[in-house]
N, C-alpha and C. Protein backbone atom coordinates (compact mmCIF):
# COMPACT_ATOMS: atom_id res chain seq x y z
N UNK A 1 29.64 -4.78 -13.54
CA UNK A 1 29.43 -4.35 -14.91
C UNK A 1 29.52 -2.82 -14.96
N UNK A 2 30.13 -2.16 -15.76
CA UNK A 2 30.63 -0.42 -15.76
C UNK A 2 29.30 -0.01 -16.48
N UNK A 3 29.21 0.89 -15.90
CA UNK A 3 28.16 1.60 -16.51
C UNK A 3 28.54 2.92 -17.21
N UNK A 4 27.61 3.61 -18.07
CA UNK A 4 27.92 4.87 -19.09
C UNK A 4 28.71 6.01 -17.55
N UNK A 5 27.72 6.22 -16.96
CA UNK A 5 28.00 7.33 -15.80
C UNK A 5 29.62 6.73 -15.11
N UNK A 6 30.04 5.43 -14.86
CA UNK A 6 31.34 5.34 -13.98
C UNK A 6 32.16 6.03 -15.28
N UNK A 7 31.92 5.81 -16.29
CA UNK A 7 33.04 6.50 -17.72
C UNK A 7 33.11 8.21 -17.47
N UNK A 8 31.90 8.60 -17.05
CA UNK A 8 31.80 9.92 -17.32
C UNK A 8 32.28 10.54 -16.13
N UNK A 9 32.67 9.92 -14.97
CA UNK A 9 33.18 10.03 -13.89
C UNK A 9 34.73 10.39 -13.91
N UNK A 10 35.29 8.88 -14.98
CA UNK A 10 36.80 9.14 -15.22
C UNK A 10 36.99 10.01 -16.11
N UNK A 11 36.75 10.18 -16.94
CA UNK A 11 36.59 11.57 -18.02
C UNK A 11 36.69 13.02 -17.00
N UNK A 12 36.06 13.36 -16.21
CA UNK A 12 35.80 14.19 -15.14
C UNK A 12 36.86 14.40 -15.03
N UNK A 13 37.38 13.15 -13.84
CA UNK A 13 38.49 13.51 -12.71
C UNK A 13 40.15 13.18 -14.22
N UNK A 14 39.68 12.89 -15.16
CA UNK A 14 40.95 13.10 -15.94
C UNK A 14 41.18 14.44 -16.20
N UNK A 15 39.99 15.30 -16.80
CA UNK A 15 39.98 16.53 -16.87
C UNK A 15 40.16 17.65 -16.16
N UNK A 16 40.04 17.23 -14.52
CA UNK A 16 40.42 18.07 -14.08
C UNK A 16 41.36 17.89 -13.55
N UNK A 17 42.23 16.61 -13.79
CA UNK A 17 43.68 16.49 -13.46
C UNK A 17 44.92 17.30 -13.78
N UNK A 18 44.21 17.01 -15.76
CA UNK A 18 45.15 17.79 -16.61
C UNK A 18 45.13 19.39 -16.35
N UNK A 19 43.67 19.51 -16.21
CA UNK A 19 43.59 21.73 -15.84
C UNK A 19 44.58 21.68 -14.86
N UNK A 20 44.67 20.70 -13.94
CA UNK A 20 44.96 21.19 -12.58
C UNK A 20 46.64 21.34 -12.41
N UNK A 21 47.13 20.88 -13.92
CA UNK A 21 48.62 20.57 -13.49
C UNK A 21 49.28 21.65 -15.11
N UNK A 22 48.00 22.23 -15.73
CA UNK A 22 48.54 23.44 -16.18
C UNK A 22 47.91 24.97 -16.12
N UNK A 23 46.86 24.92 -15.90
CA UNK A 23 45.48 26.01 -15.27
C UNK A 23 44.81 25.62 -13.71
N UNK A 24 45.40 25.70 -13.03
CA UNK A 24 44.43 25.61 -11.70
C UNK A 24 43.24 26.35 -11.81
N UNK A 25 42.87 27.46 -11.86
CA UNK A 25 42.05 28.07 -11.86
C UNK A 25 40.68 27.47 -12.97
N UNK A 26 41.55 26.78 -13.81
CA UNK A 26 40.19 26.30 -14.53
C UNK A 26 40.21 25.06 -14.41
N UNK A 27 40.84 24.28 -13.64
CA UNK A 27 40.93 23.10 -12.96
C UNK A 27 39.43 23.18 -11.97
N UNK A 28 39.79 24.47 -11.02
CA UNK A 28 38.68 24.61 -10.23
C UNK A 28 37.23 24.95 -10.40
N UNK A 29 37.42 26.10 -11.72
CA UNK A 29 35.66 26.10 -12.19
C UNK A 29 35.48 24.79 -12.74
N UNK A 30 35.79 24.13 -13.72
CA UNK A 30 35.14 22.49 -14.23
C UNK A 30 34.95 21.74 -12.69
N UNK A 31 35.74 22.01 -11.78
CA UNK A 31 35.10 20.88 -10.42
C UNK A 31 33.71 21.26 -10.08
N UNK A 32 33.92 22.76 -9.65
CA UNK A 32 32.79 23.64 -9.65
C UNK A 32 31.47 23.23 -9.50
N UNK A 33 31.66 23.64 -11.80
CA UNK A 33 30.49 23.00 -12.18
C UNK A 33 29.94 22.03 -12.37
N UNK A 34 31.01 20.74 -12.25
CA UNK A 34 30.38 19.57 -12.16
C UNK A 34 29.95 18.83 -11.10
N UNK A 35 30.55 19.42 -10.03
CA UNK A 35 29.68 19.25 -8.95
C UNK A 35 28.41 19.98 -8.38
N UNK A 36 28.11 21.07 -9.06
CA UNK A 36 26.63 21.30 -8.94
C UNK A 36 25.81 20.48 -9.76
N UNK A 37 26.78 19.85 -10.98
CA UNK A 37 25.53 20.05 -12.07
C UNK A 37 25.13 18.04 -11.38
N UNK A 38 25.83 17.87 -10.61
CA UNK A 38 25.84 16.08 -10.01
C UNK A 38 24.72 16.31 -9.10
N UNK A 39 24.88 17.45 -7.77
CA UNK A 39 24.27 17.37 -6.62
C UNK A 39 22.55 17.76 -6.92
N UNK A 40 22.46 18.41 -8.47
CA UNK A 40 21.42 19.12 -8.97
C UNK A 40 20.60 17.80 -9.32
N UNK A 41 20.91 16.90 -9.93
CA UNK A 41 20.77 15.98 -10.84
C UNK A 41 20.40 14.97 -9.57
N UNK A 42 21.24 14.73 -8.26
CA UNK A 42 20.82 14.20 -7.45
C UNK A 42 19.41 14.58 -6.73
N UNK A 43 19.70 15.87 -6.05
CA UNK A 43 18.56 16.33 -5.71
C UNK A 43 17.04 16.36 -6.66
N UNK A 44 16.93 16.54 -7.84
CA UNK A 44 15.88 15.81 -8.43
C UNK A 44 15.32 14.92 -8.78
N UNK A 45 16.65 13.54 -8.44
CA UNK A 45 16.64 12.69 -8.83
C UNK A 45 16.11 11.97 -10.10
N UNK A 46 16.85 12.95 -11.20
CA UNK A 46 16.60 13.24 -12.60
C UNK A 46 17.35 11.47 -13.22
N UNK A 47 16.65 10.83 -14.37
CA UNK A 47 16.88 9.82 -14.63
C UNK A 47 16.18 8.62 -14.17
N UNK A 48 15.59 8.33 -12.90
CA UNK A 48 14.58 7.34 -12.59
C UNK A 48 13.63 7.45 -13.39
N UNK A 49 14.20 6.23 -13.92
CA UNK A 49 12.87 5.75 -14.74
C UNK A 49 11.66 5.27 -14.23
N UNK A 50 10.44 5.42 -15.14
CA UNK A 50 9.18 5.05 -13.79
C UNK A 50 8.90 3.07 -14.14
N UNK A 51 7.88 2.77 -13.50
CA UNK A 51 7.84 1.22 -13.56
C UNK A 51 7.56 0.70 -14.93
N UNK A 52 6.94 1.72 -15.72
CA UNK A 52 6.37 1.44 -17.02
C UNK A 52 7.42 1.12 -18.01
N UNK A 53 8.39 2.15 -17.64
CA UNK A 53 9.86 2.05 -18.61
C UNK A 53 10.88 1.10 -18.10
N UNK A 54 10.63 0.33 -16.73
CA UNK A 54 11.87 -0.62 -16.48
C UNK A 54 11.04 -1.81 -16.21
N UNK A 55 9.52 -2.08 -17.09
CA UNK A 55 8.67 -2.89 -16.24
C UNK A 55 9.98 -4.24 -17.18
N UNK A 56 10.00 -4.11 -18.53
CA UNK A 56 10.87 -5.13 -18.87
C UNK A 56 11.62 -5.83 -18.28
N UNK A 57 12.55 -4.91 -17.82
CA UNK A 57 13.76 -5.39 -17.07
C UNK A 57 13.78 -6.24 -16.25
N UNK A 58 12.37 -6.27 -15.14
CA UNK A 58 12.15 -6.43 -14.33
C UNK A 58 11.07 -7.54 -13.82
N UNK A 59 10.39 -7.58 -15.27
CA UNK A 59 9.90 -8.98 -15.88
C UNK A 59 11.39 -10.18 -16.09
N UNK A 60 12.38 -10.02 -16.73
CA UNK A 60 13.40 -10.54 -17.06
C UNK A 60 14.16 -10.76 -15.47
N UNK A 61 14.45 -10.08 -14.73
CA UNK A 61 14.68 -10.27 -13.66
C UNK A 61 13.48 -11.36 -12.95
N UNK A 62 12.78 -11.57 -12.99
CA UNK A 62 11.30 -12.05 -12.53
C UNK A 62 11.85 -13.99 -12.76
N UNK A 63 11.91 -13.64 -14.13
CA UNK A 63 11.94 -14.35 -14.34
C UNK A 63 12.92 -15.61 -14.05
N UNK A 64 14.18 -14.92 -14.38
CA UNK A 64 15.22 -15.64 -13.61
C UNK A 64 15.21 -15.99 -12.23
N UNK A 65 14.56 -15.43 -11.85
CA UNK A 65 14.27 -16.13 -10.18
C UNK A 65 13.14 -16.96 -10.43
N UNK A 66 12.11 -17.17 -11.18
CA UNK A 66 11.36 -18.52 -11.41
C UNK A 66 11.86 -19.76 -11.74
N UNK A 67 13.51 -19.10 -12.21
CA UNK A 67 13.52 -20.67 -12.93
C UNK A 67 14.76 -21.05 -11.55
N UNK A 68 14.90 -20.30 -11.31
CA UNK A 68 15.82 -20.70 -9.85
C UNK A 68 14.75 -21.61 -8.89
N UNK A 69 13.61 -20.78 -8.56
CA UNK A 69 13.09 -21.48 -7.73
C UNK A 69 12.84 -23.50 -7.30
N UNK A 70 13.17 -23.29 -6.44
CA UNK A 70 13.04 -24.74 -6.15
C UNK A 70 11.86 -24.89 -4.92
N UNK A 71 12.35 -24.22 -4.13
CA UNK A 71 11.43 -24.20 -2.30
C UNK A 71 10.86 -22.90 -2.84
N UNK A 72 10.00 -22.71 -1.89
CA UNK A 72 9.08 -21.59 -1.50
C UNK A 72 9.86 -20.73 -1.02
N UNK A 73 10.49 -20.85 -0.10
CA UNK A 73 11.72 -20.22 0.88
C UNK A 73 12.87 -19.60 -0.07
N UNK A 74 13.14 -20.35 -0.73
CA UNK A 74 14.30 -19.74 -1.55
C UNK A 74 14.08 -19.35 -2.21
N UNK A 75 12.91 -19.10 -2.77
CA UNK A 75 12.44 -18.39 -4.16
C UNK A 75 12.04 -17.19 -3.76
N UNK A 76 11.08 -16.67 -2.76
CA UNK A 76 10.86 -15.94 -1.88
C UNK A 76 12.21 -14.91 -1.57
N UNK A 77 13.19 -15.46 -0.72
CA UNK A 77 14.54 -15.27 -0.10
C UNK A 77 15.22 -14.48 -1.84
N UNK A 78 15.33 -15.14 -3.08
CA UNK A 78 15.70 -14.55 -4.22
C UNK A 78 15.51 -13.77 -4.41
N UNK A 79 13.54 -13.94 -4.48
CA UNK A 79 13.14 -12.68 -5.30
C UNK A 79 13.21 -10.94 -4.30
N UNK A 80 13.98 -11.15 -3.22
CA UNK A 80 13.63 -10.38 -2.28
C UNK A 80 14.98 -9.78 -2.75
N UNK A 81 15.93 -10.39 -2.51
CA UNK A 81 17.60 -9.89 -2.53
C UNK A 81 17.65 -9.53 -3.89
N UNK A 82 17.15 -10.27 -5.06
CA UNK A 82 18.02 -9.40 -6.19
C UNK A 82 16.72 -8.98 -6.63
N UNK A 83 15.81 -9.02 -6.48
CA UNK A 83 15.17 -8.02 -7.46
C UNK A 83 14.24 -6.74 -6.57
N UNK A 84 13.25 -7.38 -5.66
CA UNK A 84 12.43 -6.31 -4.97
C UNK A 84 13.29 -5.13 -3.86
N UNK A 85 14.72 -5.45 -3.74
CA UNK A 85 15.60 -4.48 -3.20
C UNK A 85 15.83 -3.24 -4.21
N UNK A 86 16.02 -4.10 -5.89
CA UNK A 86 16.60 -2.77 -6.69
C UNK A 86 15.14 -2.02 -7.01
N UNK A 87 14.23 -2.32 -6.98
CA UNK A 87 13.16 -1.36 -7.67
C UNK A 87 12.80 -0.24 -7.03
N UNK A 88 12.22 0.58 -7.87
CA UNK A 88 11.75 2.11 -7.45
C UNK A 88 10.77 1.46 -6.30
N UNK A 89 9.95 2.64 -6.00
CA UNK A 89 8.75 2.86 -4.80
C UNK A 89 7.67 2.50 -6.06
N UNK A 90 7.71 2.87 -7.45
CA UNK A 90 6.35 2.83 -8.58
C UNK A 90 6.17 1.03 -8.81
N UNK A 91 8.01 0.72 -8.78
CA UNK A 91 7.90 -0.27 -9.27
C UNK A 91 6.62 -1.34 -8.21
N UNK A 92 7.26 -1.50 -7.53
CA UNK A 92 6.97 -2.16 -6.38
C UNK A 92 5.26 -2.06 -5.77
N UNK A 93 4.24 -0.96 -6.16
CA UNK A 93 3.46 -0.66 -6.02
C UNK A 93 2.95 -1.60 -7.28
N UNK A 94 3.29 -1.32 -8.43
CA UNK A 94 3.00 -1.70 -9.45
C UNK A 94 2.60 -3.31 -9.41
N UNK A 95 4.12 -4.29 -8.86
CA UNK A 95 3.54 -5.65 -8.70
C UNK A 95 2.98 -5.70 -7.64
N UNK A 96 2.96 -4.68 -6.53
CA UNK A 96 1.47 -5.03 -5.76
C UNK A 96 0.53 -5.59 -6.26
N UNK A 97 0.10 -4.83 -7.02
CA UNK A 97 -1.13 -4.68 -7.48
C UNK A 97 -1.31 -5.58 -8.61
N UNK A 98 -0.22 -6.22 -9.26
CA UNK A 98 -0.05 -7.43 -10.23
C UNK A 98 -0.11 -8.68 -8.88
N UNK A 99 0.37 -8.77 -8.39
CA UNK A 99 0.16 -9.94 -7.11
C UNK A 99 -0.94 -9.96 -6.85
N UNK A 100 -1.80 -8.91 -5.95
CA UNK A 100 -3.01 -8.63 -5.87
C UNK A 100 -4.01 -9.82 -6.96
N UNK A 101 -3.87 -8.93 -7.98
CA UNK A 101 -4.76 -10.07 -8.85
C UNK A 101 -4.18 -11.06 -8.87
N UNK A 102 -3.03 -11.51 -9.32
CA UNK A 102 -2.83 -13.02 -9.52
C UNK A 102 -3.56 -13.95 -8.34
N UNK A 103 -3.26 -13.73 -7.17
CA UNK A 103 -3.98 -13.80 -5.82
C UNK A 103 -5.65 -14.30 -5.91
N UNK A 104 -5.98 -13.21 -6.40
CA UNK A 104 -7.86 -13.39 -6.80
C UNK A 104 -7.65 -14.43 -7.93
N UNK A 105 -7.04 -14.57 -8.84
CA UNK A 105 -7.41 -15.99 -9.93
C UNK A 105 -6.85 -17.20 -9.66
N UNK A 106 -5.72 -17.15 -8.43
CA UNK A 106 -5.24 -18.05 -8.01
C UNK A 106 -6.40 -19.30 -6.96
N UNK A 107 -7.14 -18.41 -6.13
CA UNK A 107 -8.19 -18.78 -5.41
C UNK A 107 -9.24 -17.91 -5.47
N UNK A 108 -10.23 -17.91 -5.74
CA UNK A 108 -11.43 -16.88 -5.91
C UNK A 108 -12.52 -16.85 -5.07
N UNK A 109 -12.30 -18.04 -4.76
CA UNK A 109 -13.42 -18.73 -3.13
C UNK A 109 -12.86 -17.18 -2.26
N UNK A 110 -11.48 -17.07 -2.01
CA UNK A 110 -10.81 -16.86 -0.91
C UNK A 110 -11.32 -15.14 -0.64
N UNK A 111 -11.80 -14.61 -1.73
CA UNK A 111 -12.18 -13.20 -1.35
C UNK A 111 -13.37 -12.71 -0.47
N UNK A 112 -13.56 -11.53 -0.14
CA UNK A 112 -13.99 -10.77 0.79
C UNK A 112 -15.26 -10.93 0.64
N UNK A 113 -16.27 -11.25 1.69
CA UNK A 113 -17.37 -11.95 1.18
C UNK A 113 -18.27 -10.29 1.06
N UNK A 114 -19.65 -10.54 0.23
CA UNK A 114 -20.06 -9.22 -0.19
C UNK A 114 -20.73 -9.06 1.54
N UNK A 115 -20.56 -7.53 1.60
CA UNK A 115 -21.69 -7.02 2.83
C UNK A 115 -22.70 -5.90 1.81
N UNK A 116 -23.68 -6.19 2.12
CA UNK A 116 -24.71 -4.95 1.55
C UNK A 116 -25.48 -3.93 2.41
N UNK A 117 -25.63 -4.10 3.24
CA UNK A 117 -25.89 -2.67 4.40
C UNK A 117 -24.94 -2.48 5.19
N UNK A 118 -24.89 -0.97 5.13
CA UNK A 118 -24.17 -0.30 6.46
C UNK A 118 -24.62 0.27 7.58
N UNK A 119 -24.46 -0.49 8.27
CA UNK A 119 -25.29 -0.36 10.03
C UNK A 119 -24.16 0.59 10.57
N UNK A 120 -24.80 1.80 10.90
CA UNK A 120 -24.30 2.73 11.73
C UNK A 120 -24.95 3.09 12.98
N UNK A 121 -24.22 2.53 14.37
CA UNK A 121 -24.62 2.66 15.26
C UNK A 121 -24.40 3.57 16.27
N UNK A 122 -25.16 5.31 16.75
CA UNK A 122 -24.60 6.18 17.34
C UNK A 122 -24.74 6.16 18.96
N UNK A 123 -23.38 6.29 19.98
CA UNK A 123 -23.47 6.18 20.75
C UNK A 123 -22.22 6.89 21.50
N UNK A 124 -22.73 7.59 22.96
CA UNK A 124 -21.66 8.31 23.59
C UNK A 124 -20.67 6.99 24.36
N UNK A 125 -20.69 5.80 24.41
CA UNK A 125 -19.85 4.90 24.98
C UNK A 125 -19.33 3.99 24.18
N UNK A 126 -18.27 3.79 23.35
CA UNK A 126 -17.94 2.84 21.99
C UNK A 126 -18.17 1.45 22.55
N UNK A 127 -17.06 1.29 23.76
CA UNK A 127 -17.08 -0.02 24.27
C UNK A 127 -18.05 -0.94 24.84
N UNK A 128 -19.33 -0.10 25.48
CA UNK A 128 -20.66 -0.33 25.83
C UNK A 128 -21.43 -0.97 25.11
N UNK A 129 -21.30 -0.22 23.86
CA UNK A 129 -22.21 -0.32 22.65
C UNK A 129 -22.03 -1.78 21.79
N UNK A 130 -20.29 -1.89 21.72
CA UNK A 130 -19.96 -2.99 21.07
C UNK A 130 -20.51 -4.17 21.69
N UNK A 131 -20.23 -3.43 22.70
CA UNK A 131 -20.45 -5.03 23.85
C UNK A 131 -21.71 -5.60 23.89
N UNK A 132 -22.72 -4.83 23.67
CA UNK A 132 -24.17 -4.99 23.65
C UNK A 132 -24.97 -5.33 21.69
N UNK A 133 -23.85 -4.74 21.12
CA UNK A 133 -24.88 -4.68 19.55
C UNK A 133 -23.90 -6.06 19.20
N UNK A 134 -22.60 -6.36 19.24
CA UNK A 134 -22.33 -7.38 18.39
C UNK A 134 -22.53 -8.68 19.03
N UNK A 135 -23.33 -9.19 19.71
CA UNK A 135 -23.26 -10.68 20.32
C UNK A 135 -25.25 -10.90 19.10
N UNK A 136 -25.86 -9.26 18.93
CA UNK A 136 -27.55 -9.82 18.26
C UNK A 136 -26.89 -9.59 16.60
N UNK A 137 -26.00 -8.85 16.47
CA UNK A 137 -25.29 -9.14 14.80
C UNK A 137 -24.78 -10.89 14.75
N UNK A 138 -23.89 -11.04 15.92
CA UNK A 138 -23.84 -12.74 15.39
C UNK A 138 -25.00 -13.52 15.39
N UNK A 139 -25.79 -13.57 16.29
CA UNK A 139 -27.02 -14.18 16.56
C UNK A 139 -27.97 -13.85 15.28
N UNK A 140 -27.88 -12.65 14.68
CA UNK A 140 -29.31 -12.36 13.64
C UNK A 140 -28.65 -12.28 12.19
N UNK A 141 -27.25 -12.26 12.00
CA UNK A 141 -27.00 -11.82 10.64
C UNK A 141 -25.75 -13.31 10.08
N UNK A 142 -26.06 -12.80 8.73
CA UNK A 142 -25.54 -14.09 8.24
C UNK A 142 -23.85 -13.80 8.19
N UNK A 143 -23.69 -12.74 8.19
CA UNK A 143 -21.77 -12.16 7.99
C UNK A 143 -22.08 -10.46 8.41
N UNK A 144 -21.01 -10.25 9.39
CA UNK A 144 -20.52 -8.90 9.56
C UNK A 144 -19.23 -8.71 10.02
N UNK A 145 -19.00 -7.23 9.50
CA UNK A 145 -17.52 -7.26 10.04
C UNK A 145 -17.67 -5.68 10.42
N UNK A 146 -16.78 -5.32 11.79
CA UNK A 146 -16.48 -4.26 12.43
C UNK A 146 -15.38 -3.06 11.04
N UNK A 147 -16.03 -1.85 10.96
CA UNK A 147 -15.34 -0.96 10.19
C UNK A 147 -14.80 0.23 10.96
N UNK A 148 -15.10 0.79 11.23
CA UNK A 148 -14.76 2.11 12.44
C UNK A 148 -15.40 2.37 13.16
N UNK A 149 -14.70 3.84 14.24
CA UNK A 149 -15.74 4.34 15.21
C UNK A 149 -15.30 5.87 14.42
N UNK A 150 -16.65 6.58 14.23
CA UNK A 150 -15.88 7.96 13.87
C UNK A 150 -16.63 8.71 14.52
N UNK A 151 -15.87 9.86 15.10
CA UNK A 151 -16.38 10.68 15.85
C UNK A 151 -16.95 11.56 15.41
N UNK A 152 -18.56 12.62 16.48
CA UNK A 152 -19.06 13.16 15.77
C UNK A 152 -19.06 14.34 16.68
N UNK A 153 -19.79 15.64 16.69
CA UNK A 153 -19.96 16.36 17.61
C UNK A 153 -20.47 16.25 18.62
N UNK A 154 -20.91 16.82 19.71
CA UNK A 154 -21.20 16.76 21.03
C UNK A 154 -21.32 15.02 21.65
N UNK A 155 -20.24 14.98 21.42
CA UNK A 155 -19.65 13.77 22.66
C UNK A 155 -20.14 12.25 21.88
N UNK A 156 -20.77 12.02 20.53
CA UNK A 156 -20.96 10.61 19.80
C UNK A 156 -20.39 10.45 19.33
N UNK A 157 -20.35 8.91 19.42
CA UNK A 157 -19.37 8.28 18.40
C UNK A 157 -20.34 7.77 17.53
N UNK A 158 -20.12 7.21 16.08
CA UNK A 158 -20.76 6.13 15.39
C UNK A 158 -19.45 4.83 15.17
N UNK A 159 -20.14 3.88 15.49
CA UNK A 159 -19.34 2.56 14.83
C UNK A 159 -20.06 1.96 13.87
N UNK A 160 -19.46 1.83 12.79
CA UNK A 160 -19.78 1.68 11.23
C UNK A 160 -20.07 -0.11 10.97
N UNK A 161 -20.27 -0.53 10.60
CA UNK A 161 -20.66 -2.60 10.64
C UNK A 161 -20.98 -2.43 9.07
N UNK A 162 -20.28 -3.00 8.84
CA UNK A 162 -20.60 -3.71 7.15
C UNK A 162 -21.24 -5.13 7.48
N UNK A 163 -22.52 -5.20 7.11
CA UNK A 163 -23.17 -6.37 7.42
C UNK A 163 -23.63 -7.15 6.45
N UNK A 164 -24.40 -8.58 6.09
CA UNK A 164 -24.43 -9.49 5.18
C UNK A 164 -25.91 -9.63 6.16
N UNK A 165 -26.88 -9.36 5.35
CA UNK A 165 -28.74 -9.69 5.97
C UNK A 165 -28.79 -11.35 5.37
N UNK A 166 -29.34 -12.21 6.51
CA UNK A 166 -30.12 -13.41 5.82
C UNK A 166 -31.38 -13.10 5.09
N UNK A 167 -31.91 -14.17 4.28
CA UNK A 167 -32.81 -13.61 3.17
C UNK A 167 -34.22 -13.08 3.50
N UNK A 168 -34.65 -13.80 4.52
CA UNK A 168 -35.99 -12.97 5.23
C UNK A 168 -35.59 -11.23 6.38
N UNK A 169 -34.61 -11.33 6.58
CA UNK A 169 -34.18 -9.97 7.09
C UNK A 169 -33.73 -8.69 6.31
N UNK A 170 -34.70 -7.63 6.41
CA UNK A 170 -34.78 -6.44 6.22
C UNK A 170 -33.96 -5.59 6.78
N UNK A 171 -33.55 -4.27 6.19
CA UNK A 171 -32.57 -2.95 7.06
C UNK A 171 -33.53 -2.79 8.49
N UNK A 172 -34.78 -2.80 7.66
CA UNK A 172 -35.43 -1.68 8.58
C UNK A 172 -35.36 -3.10 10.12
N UNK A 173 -36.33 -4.26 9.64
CA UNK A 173 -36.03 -4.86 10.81
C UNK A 173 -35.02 -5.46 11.81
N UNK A 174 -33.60 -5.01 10.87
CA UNK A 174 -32.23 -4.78 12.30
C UNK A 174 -32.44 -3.70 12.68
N UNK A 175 -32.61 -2.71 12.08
CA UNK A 175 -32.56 -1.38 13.05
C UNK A 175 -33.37 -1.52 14.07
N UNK A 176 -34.78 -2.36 13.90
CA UNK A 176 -35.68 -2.16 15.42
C UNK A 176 -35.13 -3.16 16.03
N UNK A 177 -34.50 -4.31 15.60
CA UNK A 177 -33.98 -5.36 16.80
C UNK A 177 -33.26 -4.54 17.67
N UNK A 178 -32.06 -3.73 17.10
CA UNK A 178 -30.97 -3.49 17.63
C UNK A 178 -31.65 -2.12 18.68
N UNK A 179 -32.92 -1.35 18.12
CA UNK A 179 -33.29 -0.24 19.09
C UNK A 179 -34.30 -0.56 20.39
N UNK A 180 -34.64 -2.67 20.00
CA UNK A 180 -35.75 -2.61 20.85
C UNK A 180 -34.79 -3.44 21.85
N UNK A 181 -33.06 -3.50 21.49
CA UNK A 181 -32.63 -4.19 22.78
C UNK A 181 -31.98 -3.63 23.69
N UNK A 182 -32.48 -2.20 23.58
CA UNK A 182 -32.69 -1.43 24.66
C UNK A 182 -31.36 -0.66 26.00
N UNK A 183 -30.06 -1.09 25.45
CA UNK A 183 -29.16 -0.33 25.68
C UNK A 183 -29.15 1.11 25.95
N UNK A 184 -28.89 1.99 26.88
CA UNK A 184 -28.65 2.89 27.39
C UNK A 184 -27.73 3.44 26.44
N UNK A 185 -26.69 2.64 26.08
CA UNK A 185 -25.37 3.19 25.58
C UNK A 185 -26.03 3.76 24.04
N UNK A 186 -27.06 3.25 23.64
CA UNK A 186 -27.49 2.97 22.28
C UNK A 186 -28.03 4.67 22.18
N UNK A 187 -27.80 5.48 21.20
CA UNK A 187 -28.68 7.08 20.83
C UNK A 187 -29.35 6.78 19.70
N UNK A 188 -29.20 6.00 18.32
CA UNK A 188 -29.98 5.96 17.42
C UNK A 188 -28.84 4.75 16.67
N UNK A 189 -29.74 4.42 15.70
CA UNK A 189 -29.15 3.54 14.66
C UNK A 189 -29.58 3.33 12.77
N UNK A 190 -28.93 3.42 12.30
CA UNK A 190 -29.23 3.83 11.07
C UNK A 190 -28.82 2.45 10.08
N UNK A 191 -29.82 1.65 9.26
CA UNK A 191 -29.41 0.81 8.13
C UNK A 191 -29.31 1.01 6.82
N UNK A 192 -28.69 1.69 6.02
CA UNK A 192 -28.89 1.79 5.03
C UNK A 192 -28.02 0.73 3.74
């Protein structure tokens, strides 16, 4: 399908056909300038539209691959080749984040279960530490999950635990489990 710009292309190279076969010289400034005013236009990459202004298009594109779909596989395989190849970097962020949710209303069981304290545990040996604090997190807590180790000054690390307390367990009483089980590797521990 021709687009406005392939027209303005032949227009171009007509124009500077004709200079060129009675004015060379002004054959050569119109190349000139139209090749700065292209490489300018490139380099800014002036004309991308953002996702908001081609979200249409691209709904309509969407769509036509829904009604194609038959398999999972091929619908998938579609929507990959003709549509998520042509979109911007906005676009594409954009149905992230439209997938994203559809995702959460599709199954809602399926999300991230809540943690409400953050157990920060400081220690000069990461691997020591793990090895010793997460076997009384499975044993004492109802859900946790490992978040980082971030380093601190003079030679500690902290490893961060997003944790889930059963209902008779307190911050304060993991922090003394975890300080009264007596690890070497262990410097302090913090529940908040």
């Amino acid at each position: 399908m021709p687009r406005v710009k392939d027209a303005a292309y032949i227009f171009v190279a007509t124009a500077v056909g004709l200079a060129a076969a009675v004015a060379p010289p002004v054959a050569l400034a119109i190349s000139l300038i139209y090749n700065t005013i292209i490489l300018l236009l490139w380099y800014t990459d002036f004309g991308r539209a953002s996702a908001v202004f081609e979200g249409a298009m691209a709904e309509q594109r969407l769509e036509a691959a829904r009604e194609f779909a038959g398999r999972a596989t091929g619908f998938i395989t579609k929507v990959d080749d003709e549509i998520l190849k042509s979109l911007s970097p906005e676009q594409l962020d954009e149905i992230a984040d439209r997938a994203k949710k559809r995702r959460g209303q599709a199954a809602p069981d399926a999300e991230e279960p809540d943690f409400d304290v953050l157990l920060r545990v400081r220690t000069r040996n990461a691997a020591e530490a793990r090895a010793a604090v997460e076997p009384l997190l499975e044993a004492q807590l109802k859900k946790w999950r490992f978040s980082a180790v971030v380093p601190e000054a003079g030679g500690t690390v902290v490893l961060e635990y997003a944790v889930r307390l059963r209902k008779k367990m307190t911050p304060n009483t993991l922090r003394d489990a975890l300080q009264q089980l007596g690890s070497p590797h262990i410097v302090g521990v913090e529940a908040q």
